[in-house]
N, C-alpha and C. Protein backbone atom coordinates (compact mmCIF):
# COMPACT_ATOMS: atom_id res chain seq x y z
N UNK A 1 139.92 140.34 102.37
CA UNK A 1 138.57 140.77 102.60
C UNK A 1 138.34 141.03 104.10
N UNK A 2 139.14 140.00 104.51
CA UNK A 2 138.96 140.42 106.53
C UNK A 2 139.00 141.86 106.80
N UNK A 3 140.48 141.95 106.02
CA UNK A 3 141.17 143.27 106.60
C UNK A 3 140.46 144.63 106.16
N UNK A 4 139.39 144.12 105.16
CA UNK A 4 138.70 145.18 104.20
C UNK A 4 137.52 145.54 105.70
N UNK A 5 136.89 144.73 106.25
CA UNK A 5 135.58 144.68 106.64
C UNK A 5 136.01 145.09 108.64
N UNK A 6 136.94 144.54 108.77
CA UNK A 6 137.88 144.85 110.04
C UNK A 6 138.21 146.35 110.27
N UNK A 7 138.34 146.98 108.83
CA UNK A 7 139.29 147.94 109.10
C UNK A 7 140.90 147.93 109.72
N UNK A 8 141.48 146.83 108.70
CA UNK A 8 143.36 146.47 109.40
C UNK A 8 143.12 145.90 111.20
N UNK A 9 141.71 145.00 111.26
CA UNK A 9 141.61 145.05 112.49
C UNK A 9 141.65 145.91 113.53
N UNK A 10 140.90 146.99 113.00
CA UNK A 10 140.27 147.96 114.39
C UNK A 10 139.20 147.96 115.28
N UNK A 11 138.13 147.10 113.97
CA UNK A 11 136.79 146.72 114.65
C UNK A 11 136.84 145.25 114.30
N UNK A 12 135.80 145.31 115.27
CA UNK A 12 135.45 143.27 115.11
C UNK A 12 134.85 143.16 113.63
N UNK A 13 135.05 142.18 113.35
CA UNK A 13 134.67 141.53 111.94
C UNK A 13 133.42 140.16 111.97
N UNK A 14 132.64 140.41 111.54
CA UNK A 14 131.06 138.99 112.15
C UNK A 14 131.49 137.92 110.63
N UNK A 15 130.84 137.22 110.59
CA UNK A 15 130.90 136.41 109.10
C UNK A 15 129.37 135.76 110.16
N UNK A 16 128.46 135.71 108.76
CA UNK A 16 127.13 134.70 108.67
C UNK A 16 127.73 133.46 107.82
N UNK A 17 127.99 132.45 108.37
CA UNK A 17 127.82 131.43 107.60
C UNK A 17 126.57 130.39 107.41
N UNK A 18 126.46 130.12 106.40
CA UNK A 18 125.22 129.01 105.82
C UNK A 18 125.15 128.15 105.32
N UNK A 19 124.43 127.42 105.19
CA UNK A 19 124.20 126.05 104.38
C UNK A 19 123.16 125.86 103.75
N UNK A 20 122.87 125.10 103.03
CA UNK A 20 121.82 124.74 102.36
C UNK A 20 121.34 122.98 102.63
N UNK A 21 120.08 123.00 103.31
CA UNK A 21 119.86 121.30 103.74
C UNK A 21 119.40 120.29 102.57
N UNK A 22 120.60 119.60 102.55
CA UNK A 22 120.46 118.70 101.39
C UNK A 22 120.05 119.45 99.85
N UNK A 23 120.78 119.89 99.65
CA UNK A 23 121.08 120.85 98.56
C UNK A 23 121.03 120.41 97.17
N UNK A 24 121.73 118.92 96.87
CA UNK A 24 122.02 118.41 95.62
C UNK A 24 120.34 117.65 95.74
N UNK A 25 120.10 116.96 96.72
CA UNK A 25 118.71 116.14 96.66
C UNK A 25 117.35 117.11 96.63
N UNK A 26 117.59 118.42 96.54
CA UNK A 26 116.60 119.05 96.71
C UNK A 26 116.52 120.45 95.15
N UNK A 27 117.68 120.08 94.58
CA UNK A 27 117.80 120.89 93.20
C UNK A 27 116.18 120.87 92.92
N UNK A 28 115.18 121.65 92.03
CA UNK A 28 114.17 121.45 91.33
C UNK A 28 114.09 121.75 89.67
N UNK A 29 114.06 120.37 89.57
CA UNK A 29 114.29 119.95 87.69
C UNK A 29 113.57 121.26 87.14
N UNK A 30 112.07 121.17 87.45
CA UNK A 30 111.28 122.49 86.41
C UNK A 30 111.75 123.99 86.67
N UNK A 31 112.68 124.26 88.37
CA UNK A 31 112.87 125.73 88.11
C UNK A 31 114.65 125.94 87.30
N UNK A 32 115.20 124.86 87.71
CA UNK A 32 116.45 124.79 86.98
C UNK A 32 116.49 125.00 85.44
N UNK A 33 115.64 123.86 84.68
CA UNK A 33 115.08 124.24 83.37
C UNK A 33 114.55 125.74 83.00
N UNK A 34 113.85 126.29 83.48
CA UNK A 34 113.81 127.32 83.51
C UNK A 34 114.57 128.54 83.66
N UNK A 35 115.31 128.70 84.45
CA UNK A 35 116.47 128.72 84.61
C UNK A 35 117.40 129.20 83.63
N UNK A 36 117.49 127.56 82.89
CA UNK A 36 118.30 127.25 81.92
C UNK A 36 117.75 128.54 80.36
N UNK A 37 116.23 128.08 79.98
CA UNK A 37 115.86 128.60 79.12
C UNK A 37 116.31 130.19 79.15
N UNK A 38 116.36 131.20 79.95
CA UNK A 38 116.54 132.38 80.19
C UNK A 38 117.97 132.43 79.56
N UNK A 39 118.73 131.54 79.53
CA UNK A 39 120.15 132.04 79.01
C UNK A 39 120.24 131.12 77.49
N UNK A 40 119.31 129.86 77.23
CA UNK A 40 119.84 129.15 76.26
C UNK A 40 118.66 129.30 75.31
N UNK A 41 118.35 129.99 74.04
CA UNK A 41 117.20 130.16 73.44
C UNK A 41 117.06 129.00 72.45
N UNK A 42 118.15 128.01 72.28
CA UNK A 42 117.75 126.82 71.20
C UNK A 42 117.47 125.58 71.88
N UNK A 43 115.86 124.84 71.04
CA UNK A 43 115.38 124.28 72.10
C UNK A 43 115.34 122.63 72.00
N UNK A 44 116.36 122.59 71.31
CA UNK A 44 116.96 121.28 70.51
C UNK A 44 118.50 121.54 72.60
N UNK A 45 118.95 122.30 72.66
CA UNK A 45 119.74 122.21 73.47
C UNK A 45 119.20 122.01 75.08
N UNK A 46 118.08 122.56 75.18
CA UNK A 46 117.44 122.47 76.20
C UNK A 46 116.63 121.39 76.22
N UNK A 47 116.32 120.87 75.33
CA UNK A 47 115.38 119.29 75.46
C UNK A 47 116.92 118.21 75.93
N UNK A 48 117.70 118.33 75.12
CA UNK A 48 119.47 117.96 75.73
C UNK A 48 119.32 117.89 77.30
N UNK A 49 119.40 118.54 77.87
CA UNK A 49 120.13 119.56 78.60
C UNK A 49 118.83 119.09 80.21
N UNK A 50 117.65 119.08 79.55
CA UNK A 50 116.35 118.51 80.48
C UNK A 50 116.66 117.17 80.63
N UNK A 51 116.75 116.49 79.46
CA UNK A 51 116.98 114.53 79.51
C UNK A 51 118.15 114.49 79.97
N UNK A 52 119.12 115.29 80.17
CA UNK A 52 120.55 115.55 81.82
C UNK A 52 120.07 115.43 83.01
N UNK A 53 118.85 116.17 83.26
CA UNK A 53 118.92 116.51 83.89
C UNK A 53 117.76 115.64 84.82
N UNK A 54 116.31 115.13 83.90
CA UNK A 54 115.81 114.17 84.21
C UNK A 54 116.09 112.96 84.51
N UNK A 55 117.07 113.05 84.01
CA UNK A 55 117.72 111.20 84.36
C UNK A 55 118.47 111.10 85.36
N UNK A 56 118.07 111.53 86.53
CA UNK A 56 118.08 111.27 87.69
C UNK A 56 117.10 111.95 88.26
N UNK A 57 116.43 111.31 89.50
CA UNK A 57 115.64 112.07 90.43
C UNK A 57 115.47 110.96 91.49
N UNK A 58 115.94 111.83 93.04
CA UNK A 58 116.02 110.68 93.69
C UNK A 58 114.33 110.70 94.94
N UNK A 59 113.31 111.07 94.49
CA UNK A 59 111.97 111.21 94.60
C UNK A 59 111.10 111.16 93.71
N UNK A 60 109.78 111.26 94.09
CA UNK A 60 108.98 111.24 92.59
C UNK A 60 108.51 112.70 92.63
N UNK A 61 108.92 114.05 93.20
CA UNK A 61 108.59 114.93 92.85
C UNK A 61 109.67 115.81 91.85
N UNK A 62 110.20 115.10 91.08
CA UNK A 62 111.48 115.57 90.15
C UNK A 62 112.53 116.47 90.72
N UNK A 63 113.01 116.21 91.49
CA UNK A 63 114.26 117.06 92.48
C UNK A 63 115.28 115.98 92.29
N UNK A 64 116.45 116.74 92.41
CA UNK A 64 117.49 116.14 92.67
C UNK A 64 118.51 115.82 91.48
N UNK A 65 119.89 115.68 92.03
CA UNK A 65 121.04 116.31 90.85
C UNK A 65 121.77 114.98 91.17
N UNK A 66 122.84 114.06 90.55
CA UNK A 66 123.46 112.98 91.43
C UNK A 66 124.66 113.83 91.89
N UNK A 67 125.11 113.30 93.07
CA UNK A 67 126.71 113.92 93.67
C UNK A 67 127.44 113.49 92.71
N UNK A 68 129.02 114.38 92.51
CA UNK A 68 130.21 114.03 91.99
C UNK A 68 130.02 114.67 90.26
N UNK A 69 128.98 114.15 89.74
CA UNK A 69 128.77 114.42 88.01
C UNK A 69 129.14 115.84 88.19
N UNK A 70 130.20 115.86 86.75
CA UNK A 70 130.15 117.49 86.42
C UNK A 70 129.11 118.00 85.81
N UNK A 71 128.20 117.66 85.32
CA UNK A 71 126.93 118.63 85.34
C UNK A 71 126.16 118.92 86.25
N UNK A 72 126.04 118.13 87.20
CA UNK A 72 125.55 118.78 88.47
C UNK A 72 126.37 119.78 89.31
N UNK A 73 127.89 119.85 89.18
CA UNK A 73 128.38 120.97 89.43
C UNK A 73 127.80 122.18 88.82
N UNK A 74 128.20 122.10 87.80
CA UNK A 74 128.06 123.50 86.62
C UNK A 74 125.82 123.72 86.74
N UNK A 75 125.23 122.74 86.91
CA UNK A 75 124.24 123.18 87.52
C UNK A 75 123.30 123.65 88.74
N UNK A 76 124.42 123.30 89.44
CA UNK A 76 124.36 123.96 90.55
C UNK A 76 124.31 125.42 90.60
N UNK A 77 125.76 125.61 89.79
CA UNK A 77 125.94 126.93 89.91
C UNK A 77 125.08 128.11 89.63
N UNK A 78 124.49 127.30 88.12
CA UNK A 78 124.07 127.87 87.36
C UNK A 78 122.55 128.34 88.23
N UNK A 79 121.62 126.72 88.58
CA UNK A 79 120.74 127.05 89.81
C UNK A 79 121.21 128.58 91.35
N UNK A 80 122.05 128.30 91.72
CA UNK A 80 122.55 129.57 92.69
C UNK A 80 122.48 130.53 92.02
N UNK A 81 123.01 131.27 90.89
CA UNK A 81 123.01 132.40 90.28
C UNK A 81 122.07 132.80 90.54
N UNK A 82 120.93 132.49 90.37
CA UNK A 82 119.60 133.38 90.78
C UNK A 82 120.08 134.06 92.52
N UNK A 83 120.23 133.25 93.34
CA UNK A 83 120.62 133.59 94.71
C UNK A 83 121.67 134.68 94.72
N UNK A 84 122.64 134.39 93.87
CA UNK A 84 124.35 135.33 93.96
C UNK A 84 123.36 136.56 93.58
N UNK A 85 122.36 136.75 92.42
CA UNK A 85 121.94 138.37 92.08
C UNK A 85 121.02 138.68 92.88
N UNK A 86 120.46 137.77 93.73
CA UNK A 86 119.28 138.04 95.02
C UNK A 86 120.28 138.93 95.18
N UNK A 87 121.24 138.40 96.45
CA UNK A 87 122.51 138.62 97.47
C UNK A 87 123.18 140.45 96.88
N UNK A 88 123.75 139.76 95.54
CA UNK A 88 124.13 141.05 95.21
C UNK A 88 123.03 142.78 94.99
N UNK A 89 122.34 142.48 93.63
CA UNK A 89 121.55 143.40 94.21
C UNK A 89 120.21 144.02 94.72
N UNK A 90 119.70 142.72 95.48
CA UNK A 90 118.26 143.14 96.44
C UNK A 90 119.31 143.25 98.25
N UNK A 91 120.04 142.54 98.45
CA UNK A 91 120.96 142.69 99.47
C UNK A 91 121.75 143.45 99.91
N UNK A 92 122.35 143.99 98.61
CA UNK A 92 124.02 144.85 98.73
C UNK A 92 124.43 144.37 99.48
N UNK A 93 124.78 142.88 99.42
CA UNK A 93 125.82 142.46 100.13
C UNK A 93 127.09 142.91 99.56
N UNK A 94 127.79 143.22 100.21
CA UNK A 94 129.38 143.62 99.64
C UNK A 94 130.41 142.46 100.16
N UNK A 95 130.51 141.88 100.64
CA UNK A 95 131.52 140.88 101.25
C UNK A 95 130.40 139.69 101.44
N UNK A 96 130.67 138.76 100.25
CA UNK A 96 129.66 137.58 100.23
C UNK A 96 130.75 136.36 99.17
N UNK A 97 130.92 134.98 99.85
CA UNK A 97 131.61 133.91 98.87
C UNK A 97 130.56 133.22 99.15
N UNK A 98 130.88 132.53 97.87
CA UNK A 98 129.98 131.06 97.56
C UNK A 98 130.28 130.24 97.33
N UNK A 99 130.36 128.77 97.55
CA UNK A 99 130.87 127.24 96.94
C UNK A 99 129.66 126.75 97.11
N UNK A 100 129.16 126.14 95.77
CA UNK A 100 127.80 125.12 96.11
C UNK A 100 126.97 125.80 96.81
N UNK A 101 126.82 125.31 97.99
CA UNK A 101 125.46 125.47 98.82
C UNK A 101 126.20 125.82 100.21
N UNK A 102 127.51 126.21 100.46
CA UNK A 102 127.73 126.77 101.51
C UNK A 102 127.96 128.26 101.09
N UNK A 103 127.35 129.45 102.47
CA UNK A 103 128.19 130.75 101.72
C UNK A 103 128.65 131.58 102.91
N UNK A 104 128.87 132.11 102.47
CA UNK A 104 129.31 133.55 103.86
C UNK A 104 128.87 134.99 103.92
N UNK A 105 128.59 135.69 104.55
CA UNK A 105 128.58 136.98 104.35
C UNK A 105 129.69 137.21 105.89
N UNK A 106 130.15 138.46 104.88
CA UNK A 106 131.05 139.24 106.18
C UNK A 106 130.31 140.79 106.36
N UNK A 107 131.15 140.84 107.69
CA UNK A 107 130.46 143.01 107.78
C UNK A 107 130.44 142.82 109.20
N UNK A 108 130.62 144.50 109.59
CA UNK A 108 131.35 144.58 110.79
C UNK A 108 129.81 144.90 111.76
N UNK A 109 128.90 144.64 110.99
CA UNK A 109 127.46 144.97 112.06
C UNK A 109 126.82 143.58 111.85
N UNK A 110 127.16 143.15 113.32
CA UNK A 110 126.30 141.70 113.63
C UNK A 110 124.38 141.71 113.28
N UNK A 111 124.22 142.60 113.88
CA UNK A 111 122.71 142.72 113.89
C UNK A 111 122.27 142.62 112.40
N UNK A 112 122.84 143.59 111.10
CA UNK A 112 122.66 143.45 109.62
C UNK A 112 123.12 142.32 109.48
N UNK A 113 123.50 141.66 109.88
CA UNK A 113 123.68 140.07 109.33
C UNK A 113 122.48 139.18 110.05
N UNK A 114 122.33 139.22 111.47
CA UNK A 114 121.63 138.36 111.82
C UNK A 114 119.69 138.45 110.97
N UNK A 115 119.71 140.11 110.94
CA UNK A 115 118.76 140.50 110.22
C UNK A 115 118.36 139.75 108.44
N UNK A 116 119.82 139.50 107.90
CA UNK A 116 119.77 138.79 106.47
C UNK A 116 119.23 137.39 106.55
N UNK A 117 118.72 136.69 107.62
CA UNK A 117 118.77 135.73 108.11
C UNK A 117 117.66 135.29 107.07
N UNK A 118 116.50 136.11 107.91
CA UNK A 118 114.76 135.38 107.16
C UNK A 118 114.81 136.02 105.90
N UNK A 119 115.69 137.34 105.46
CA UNK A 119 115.33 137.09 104.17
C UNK A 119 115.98 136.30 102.85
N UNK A 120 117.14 135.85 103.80
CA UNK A 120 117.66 134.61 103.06
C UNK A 120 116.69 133.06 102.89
N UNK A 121 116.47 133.25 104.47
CA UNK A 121 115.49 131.64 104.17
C UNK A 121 114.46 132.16 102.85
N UNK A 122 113.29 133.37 103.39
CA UNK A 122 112.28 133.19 102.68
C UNK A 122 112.62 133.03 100.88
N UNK A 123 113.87 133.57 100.98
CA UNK A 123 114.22 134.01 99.27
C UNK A 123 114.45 132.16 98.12
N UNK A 124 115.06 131.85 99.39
CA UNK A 124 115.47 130.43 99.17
C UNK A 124 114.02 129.68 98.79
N UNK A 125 113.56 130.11 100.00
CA UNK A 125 112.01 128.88 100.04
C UNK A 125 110.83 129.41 98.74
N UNK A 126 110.90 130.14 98.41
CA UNK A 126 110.15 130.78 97.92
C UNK A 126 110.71 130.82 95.76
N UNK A 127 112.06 131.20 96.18
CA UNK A 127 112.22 131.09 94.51
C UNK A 127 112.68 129.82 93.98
N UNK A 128 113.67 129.26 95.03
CA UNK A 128 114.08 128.14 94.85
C UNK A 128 113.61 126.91 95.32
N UNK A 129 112.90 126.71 96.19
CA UNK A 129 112.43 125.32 97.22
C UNK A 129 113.25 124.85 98.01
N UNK A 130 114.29 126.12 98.34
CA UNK A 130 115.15 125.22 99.06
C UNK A 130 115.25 125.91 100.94
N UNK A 131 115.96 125.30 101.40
CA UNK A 131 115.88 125.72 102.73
C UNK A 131 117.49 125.57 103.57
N UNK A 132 117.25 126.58 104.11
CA UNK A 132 118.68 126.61 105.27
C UNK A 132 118.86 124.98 105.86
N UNK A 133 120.17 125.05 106.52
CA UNK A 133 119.89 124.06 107.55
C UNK A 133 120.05 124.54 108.55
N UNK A 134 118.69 123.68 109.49
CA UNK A 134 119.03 124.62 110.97
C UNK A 134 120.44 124.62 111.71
N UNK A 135 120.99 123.76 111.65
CA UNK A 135 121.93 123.31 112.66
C UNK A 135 123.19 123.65 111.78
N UNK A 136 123.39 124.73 110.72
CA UNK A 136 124.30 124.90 110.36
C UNK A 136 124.26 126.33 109.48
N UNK A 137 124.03 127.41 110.26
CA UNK A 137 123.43 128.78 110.51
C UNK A 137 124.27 129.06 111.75
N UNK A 138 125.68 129.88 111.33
CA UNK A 138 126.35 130.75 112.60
C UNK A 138 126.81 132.14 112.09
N UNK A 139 126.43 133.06 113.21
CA UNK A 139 127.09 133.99 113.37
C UNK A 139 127.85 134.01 114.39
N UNK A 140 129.19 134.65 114.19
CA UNK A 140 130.23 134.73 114.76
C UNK A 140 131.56 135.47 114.26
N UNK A 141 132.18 135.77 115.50
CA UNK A 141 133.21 136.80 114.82
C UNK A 141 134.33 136.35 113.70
N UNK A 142 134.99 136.48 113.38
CA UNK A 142 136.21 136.03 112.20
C UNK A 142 137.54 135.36 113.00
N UNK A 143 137.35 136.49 114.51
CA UNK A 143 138.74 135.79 115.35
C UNK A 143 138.38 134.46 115.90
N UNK A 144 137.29 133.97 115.52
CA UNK A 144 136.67 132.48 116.35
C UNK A 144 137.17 131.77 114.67
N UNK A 145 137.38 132.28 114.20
CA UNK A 145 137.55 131.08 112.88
C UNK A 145 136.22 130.86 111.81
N UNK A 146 136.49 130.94 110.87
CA UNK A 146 135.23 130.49 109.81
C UNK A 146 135.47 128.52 109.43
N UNK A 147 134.35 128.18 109.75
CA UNK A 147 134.34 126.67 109.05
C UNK A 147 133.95 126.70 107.93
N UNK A 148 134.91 126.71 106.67
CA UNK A 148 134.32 126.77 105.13
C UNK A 148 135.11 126.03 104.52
N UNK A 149 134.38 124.92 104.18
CA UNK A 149 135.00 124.53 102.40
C UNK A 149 136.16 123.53 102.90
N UNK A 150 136.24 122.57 104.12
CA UNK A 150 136.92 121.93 105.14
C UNK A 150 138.22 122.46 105.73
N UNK A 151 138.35 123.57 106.22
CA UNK A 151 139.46 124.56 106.58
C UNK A 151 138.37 125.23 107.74
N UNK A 152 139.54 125.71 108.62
CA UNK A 152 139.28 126.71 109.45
C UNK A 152 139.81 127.75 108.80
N UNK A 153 139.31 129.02 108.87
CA UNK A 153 140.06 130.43 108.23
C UNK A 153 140.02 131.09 109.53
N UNK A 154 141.23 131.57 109.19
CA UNK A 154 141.29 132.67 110.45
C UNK A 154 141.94 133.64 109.76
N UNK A 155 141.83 134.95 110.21
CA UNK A 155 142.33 136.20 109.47
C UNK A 155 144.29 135.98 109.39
N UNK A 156 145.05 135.57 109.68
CA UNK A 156 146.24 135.45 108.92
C UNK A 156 146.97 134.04 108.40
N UNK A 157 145.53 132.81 108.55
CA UNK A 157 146.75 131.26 108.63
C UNK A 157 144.73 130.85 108.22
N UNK A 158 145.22 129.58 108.13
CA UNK A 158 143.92 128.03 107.90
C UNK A 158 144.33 127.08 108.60
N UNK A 159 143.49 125.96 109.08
CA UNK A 159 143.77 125.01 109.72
C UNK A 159 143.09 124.08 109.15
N UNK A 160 143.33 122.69 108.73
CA UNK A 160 142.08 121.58 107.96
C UNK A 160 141.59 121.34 108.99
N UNK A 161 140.71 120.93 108.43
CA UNK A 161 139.40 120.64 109.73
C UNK A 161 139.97 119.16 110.02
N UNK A 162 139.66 118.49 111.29
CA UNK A 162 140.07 117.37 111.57
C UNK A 162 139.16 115.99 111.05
N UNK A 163 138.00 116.50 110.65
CA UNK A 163 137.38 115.75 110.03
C UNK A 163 137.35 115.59 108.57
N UNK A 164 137.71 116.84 107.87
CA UNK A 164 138.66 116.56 106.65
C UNK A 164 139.80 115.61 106.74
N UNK A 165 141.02 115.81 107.48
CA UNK A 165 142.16 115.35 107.46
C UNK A 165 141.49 113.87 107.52
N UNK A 166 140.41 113.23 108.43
CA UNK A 166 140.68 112.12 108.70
C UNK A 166 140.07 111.36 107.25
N UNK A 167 139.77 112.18 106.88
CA UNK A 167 138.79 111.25 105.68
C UNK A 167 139.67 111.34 104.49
């Protein structure tokens, strides 16, 4: 994908990377359910599927998923999907990964990225309740390395992050 957005490295290559602040503690039970209903029409599975999902909340405003459970994976995802078809097509992002609540966009015009910025927050805050984190919002080129997913990427090798390795 580097080499796609680089051009075989002719032009510089930007990557937006992002985060999501406190992501699993900030899931929202009623838009997730909702969510859910749009793809699952039997409601014997979705009353299921709610008492999953209710039985945990680590506030009293019904938010929140526990870490580690595989249904909070697979609902995660399922929660982001709304975001991946924001991204894809109100964005045309063309060079965009996702894990969880970290993502990337690539493209060789810094400014169209820095520009995706607020309409990422507002899209977040607004459909989902959720919010960037400030302090973990970079743009930067590809030859500086991407921090994703505990690896450094660099366009021909990875490096673990040292704070991965130590843990």
């Amino acid at each position: 994908m580097f080499y796609q957005v680089s051009k075989n490295n002719h032009r510089t290559c930007w990557v937006l990377k992002c985060d999501i602040k406190k992501f699993f503690d900030n899931i929202n039970h009623g838009i997730l359910v909702n969510i859910l209903r749009q793809y699952i029409p039997n409601n014997n599975i979705i009353s299921l599927l709610q008492e999953v999902i209710e039985s945990f909340s680590n506030r009293n405003d019904r938010c929140g998923l526990p870490l580690g459970n595989l249904t909070s994976q697979l609902f995660a995802n399922v929660y982001m999907n709304v975001f991946d078809q924001f991204v894809k097509h109100k964005l045309k992002a063309r060079y965009y990964i996702r894990y969880a609540d970290d993502f990337v966009f690539l493209s060789h015009n810094r400014e169209h990225l820095k520009n995706l910025i607020p309409e990422i927050q507002k899209f977040l805050l607004e459909k989902l309740k959720l919010n960037l984190h400030p302090n973990k919002v970079f743009l930067q080129t590809v030859a500086s390395g991407i921090d994703f997913l505990g690896w450094k990427h660099f366009v021909d090798h990875r490096v673990l992050r040292e704070t991965t390795r130590r843990q």
